[in-house]
C-alpha atoms as a PDB file:
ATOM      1  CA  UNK A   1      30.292  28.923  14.481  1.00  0.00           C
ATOM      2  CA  UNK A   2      28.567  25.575  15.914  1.00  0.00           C
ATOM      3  CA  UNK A   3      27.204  23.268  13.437  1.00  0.00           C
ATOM      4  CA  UNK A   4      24.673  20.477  13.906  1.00  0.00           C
ATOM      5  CA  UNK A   5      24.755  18.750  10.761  1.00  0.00           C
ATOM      6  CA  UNK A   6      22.977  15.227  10.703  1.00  0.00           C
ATOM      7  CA  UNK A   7      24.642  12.419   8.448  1.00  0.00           C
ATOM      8  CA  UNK A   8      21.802  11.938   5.489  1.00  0.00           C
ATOM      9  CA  UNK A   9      21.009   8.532   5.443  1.00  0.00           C
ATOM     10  CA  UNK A  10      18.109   7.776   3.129  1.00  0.00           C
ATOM     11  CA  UNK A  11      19.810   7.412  -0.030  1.00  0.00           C
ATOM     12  CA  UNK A  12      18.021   5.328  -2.455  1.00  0.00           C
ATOM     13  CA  UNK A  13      14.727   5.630   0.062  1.00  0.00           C
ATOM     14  CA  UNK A  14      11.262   5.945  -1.302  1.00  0.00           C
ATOM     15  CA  UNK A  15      10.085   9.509   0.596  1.00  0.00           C
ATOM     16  CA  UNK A  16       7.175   9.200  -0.920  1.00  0.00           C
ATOM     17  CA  UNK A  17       3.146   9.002   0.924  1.00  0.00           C
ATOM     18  CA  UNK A  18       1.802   7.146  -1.842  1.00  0.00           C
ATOM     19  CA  UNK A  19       0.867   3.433  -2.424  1.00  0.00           C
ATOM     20  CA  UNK A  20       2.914   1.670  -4.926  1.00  0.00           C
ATOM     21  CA  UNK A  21       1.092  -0.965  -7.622  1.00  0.00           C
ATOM     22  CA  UNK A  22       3.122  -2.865  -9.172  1.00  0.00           C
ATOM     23  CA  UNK A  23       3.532  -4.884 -12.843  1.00  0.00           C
ATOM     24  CA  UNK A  24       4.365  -8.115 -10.770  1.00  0.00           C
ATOM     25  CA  UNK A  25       1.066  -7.969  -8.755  1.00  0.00           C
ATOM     26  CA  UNK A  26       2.053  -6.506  -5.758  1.00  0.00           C
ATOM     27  CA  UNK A  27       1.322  -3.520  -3.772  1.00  0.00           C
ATOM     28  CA  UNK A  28       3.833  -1.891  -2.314  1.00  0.00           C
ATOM     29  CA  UNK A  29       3.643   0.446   1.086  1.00  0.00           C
ATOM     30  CA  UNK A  30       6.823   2.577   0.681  1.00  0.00           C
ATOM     31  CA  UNK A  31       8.892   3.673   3.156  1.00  0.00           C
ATOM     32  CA  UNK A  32       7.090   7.148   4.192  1.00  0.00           C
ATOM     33  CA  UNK A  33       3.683   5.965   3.838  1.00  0.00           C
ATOM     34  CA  UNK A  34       5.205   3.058   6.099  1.00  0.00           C
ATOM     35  CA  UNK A  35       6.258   4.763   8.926  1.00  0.00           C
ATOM     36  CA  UNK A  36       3.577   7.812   8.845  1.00  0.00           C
ATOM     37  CA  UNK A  37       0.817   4.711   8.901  1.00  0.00           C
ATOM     38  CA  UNK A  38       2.364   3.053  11.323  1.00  0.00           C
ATOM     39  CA  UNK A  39       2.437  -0.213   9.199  1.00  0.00           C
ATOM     40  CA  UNK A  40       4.856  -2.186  11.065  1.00  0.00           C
ATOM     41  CA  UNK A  41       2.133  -2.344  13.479  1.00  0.00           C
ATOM     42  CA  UNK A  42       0.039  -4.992  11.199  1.00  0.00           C
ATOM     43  CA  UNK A  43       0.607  -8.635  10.094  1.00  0.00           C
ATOM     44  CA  UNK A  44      -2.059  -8.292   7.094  1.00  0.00           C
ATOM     45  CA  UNK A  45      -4.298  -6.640   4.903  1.00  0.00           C
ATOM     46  CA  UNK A  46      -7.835  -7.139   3.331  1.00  0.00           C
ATOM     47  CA  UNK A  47      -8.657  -5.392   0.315  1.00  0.00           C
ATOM     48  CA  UNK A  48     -11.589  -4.056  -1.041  1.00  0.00           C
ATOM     49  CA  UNK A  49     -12.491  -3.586  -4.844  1.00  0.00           C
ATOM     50  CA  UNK A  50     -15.449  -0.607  -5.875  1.00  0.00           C
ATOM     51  CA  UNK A  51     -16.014  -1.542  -9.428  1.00  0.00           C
ATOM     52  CA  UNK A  52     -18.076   1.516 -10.443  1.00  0.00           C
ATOM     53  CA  UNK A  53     -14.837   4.015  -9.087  1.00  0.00           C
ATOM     54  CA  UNK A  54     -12.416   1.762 -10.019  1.00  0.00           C
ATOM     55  CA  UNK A  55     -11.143   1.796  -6.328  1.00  0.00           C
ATOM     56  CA  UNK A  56      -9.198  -0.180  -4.390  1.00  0.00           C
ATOM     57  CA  UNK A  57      -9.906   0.168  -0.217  1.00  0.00           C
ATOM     58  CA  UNK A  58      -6.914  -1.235   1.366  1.00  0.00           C
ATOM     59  CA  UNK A  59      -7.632  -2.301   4.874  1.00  0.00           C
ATOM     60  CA  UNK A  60      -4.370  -2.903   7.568  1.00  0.00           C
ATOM     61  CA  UNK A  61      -5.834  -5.887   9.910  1.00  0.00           C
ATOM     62  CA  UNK A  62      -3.988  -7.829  12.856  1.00  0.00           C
ATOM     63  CA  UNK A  63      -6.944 -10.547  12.651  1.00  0.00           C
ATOM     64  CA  UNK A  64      -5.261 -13.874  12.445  1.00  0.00           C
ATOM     65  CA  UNK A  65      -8.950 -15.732  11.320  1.00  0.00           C
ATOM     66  CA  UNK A  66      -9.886 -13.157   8.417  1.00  0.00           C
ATOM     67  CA  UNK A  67     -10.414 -15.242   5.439  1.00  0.00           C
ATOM     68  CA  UNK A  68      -9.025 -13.292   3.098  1.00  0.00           C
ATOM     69  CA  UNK A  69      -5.915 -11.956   4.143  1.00  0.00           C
ATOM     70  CA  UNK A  70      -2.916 -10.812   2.488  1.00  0.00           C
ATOM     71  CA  UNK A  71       0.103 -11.146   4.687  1.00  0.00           C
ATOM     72  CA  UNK A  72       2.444  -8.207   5.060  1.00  0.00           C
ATOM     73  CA  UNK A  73       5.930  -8.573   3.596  1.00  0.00           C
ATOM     74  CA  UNK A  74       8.071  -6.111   5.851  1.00  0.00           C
ATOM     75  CA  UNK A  75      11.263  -5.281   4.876  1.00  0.00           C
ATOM     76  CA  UNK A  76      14.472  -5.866   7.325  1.00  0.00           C
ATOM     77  CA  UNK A  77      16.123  -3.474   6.423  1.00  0.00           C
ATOM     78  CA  UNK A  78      13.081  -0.516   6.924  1.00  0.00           C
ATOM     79  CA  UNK A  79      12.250   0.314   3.334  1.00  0.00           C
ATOM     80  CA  UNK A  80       8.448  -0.358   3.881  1.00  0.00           C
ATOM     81  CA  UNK A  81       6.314  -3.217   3.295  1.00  0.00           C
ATOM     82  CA  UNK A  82       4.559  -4.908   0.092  1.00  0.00           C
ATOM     83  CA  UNK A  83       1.458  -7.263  -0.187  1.00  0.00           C
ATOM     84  CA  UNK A  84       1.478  -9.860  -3.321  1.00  0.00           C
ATOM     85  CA  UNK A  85      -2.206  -9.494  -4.541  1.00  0.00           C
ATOM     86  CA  UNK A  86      -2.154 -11.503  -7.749  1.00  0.00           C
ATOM     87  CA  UNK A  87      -5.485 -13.175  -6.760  1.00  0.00           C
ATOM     88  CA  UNK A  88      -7.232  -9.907  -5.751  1.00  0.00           C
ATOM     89  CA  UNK A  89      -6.352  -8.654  -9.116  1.00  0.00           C
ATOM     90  CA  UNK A  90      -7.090 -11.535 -11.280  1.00  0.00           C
ATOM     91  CA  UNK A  91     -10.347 -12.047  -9.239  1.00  0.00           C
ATOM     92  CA  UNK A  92     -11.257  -8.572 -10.192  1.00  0.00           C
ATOM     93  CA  UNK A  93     -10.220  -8.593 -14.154  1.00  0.00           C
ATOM     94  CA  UNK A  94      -7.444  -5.342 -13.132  1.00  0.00           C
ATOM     95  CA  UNK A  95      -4.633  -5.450 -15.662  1.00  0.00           C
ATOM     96  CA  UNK A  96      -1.585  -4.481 -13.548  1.00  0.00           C
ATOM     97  CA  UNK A  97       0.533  -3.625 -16.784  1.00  0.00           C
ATOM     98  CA  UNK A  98      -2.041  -0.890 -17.269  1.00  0.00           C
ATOM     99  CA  UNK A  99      -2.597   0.234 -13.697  1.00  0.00           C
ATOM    100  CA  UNK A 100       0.664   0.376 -12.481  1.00  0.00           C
ATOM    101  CA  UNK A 101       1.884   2.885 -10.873  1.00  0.00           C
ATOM    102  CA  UNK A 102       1.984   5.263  -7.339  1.00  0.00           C
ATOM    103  CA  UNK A 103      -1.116   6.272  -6.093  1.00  0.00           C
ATOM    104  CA  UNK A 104      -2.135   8.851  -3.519  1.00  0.00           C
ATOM    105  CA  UNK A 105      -4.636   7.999  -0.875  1.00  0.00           C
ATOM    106  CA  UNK A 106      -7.639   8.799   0.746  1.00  0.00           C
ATOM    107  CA  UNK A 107      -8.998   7.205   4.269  1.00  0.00           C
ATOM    108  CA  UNK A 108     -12.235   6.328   4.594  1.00  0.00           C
ATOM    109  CA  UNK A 109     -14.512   4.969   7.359  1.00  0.00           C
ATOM    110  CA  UNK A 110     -16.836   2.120   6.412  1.00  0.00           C
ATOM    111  CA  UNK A 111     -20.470   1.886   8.080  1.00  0.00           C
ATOM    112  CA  UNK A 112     -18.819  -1.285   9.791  1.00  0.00           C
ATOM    113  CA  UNK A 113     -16.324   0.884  10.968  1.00  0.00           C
ATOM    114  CA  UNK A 114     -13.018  -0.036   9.541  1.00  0.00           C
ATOM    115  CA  UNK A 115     -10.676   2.033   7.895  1.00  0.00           C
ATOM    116  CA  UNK A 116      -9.518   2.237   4.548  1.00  0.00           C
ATOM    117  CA  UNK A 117      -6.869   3.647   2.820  1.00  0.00           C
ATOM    118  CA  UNK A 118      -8.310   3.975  -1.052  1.00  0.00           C
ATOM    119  CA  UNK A 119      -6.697   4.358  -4.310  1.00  0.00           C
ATOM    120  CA  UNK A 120      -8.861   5.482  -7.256  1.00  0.00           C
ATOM    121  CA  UNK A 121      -7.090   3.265 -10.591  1.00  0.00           C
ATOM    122  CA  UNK A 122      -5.907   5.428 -13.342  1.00  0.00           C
ATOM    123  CA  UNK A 123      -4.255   4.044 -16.487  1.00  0.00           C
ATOM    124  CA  UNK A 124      -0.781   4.464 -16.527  1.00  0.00           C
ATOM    125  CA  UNK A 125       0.690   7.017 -19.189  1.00  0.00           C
ATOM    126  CA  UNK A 126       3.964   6.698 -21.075  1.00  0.00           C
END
């Protein structure tokens, strides 16, 4: 009998399409969501706050003279990428040590025409 067994490799690998918050300000782009995104492909984000959903629109940019850009931390060794956002969430009175947590996403197109990825805040249960 012929096998074609592939060595498993992802040990310790996020394989998760969700959007990571974290307690230490940060949002985190694990490694699935990375890849399936194509994140590598950007050098920032901008982010977007809704107060009234409690949203966050998350937008992946390339646009060196956006104001308010967050640059992309990639990892080297392909586990994703992370954004520190401690201004965005000060700015916006979000307590990360209640909104921590993995999100899942929705894109949406903005009348301007960019894209967002958006995360609807939930508090985070224990």
């Amino acid at each position: 009998m012929n096998y074609q067994f592939k060595k498993f490799e992802n040990k310790n690998v996020r394989q998760e399409d969700k959007i990571t918050i974290t307690k230490s300000s940060s949002i985190g782009f694990p490694q699935r969501f990375y890849q399936d995104n194509n994140i590598k492909g950007f050098n920032y984000v901008v982010l977007f706050w809704d107060t009234d959903s409690s949203a966050i629109g998350i937008n992946f940019s390339n646009n060196e003279n956006e104001k308010n850009k967050f640059k992309i931390l990639h990892s080297k060794l392909g586990y994703g990428g992370s954004i520190v956002a401690r201004s965005f969430f000060r700015s916006n009175d979000i307590d990360v040590k209640i909104y921590y947590g993995r999100y899942v996403w929705e894109k949406v197109k903005l009348e301007s025409g960019e894209e967002l990825y958006v995360i609807k805040l939930q508090e985070h249960k224990k």
